[in-house]
N, C-alpha and C. Protein backbone atom coordinates (compact mmCIF):
# COMPACT_ATOMS: atom_id res chain seq x y z
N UNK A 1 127.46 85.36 95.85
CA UNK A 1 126.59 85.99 94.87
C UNK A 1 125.38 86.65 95.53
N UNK A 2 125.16 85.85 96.58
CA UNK A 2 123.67 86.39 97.51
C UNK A 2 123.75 87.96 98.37
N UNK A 3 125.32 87.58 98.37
CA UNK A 3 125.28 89.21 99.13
C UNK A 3 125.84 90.38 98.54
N UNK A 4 126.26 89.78 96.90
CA UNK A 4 126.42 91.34 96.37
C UNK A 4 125.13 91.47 96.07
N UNK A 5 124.19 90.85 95.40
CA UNK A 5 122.77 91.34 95.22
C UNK A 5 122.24 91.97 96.03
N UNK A 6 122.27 91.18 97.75
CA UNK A 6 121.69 92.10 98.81
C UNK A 6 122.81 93.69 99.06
N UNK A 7 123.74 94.20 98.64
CA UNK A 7 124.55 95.24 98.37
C UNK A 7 124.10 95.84 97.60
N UNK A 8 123.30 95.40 96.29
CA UNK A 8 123.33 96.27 95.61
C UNK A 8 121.87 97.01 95.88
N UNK A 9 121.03 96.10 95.99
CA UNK A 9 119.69 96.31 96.77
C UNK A 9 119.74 97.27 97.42
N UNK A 10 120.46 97.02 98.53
CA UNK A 10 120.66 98.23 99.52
C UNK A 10 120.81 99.33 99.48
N UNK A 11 122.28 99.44 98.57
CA UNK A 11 122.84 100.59 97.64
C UNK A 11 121.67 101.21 96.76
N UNK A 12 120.85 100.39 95.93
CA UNK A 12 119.83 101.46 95.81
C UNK A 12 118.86 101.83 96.33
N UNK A 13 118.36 101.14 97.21
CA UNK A 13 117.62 101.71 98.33
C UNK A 13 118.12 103.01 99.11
N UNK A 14 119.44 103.25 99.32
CA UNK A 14 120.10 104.59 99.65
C UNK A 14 119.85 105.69 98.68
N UNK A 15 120.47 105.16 97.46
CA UNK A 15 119.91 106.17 96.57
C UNK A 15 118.40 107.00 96.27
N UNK A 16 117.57 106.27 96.53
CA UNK A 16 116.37 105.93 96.73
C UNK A 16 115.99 107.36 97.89
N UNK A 17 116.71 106.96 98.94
CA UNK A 17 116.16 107.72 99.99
C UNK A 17 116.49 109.00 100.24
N UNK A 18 117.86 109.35 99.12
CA UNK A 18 118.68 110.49 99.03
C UNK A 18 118.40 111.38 97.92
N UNK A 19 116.94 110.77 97.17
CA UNK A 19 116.56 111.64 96.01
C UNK A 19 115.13 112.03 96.52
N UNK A 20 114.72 113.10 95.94
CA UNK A 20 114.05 113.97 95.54
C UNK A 20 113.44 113.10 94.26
N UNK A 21 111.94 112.58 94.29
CA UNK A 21 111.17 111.38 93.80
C UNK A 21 109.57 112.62 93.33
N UNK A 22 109.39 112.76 91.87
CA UNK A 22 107.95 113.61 91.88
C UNK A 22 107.40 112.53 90.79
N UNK A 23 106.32 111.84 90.95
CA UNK A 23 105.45 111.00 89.90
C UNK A 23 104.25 111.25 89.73
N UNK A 24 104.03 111.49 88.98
CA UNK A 24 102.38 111.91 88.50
C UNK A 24 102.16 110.74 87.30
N UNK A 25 100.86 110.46 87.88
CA UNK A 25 99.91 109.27 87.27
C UNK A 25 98.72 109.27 86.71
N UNK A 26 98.28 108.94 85.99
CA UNK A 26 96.71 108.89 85.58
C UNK A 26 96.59 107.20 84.88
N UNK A 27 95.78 107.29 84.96
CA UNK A 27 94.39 106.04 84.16
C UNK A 27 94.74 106.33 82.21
N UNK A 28 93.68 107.76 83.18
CA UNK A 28 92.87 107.97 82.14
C UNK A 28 93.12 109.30 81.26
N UNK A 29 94.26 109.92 81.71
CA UNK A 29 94.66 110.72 80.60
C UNK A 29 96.42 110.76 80.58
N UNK A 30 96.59 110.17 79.61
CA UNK A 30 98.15 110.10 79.28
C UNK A 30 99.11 111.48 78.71
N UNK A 31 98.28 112.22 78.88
CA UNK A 31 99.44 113.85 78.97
C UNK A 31 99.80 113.84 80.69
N UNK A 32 99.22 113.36 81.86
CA UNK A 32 99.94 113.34 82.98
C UNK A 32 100.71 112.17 83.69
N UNK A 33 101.42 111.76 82.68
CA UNK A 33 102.07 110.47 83.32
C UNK A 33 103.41 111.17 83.07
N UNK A 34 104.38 111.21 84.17
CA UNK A 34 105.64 111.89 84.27
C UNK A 34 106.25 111.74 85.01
N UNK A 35 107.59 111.74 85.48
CA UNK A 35 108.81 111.13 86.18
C UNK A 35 109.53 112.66 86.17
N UNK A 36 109.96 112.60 87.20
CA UNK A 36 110.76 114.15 87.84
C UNK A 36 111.97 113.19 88.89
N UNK A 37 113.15 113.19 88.63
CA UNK A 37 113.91 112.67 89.86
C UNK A 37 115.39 113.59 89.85
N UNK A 38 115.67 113.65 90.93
CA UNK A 38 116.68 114.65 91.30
C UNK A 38 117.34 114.09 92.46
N UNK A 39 118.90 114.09 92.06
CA UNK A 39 120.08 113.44 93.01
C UNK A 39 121.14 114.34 93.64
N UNK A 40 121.27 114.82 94.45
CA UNK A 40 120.57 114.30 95.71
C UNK A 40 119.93 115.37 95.92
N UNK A 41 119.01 115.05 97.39
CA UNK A 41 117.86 116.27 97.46
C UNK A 41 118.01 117.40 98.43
N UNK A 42 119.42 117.50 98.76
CA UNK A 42 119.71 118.25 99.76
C UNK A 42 120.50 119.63 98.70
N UNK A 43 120.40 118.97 97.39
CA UNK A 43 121.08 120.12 96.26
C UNK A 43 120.07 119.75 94.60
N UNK A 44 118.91 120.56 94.99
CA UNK A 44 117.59 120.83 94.54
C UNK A 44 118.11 121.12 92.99
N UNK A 45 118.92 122.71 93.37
CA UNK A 45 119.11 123.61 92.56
C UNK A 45 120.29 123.68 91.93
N UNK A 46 121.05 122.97 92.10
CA UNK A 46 121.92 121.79 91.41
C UNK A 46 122.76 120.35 91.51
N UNK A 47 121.75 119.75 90.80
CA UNK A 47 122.14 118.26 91.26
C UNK A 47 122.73 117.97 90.62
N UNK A 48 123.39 116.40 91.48
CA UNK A 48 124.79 115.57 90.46
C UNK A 48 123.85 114.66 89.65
N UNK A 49 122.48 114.65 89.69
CA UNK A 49 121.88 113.84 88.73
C UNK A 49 120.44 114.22 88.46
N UNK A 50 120.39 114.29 87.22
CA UNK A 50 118.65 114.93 86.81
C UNK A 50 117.86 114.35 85.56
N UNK A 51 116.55 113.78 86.29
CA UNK A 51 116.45 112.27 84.99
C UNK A 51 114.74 113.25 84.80
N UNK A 52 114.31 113.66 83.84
CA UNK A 52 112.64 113.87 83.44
C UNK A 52 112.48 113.48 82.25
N UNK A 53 111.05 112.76 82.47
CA UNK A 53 110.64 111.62 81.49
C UNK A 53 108.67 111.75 81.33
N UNK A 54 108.87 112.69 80.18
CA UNK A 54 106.80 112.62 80.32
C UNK A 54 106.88 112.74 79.05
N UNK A 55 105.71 111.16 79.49
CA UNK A 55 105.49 109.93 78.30
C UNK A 55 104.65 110.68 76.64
N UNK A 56 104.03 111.99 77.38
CA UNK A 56 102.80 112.67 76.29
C UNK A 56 103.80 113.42 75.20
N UNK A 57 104.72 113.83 75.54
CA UNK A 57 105.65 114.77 74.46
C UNK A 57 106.53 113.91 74.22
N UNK A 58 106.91 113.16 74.71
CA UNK A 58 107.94 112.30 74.17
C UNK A 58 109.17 112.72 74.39
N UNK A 59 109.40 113.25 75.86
CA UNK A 59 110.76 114.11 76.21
C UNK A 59 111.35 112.99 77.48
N UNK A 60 112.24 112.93 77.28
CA UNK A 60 113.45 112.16 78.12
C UNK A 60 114.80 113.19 78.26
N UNK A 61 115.14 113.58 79.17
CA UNK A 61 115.81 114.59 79.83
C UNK A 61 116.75 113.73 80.98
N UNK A 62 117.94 113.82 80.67
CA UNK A 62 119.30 113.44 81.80
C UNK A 62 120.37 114.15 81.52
N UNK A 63 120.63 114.83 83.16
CA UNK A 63 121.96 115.73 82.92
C UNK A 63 122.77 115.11 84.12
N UNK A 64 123.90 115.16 83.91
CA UNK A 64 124.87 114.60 84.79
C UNK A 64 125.68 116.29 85.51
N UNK A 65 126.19 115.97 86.59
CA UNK A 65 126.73 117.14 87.23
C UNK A 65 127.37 116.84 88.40
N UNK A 66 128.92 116.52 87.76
CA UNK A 66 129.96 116.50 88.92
C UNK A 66 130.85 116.94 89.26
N UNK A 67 130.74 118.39 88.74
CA UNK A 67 131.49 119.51 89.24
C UNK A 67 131.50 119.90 90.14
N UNK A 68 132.75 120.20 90.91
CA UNK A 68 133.22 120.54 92.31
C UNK A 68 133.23 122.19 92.53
């Protein structure tokens, strides 16, 4: 059990390192809190995975893309 956890860990830690990561933060004003992630980052301009999430409009955005 200890080492699929450490597998999966890992496994996303790869993922992790193979995306394209943009976060913007604030305190103190909640129109700039936002999540930008893009899979993988060597294909910007079309990825097999695209997650945007900003918290002020209330928009959650995921497109999948595994066309060859």
């Amino acid at each position: 059990m200890g080492a699929l956890i450490r597998s999966i860990i890992f496994l996303l830690f790869l993922l992790f390192l193979a995306s394209e990561v943009n976060l913007s933060t604030s305190l103190y004003r909640y129109e700039n809190n936002k999540i930008e992630l893009t899979f993988p980052v060597w294909q910007t301009d079309n990825p097999w995975y695209y997650l945007k999430w900003h918290a002020a409009d209330g928009v959650f955005e995921q497109r999948f893309n595994f066309k060859k």
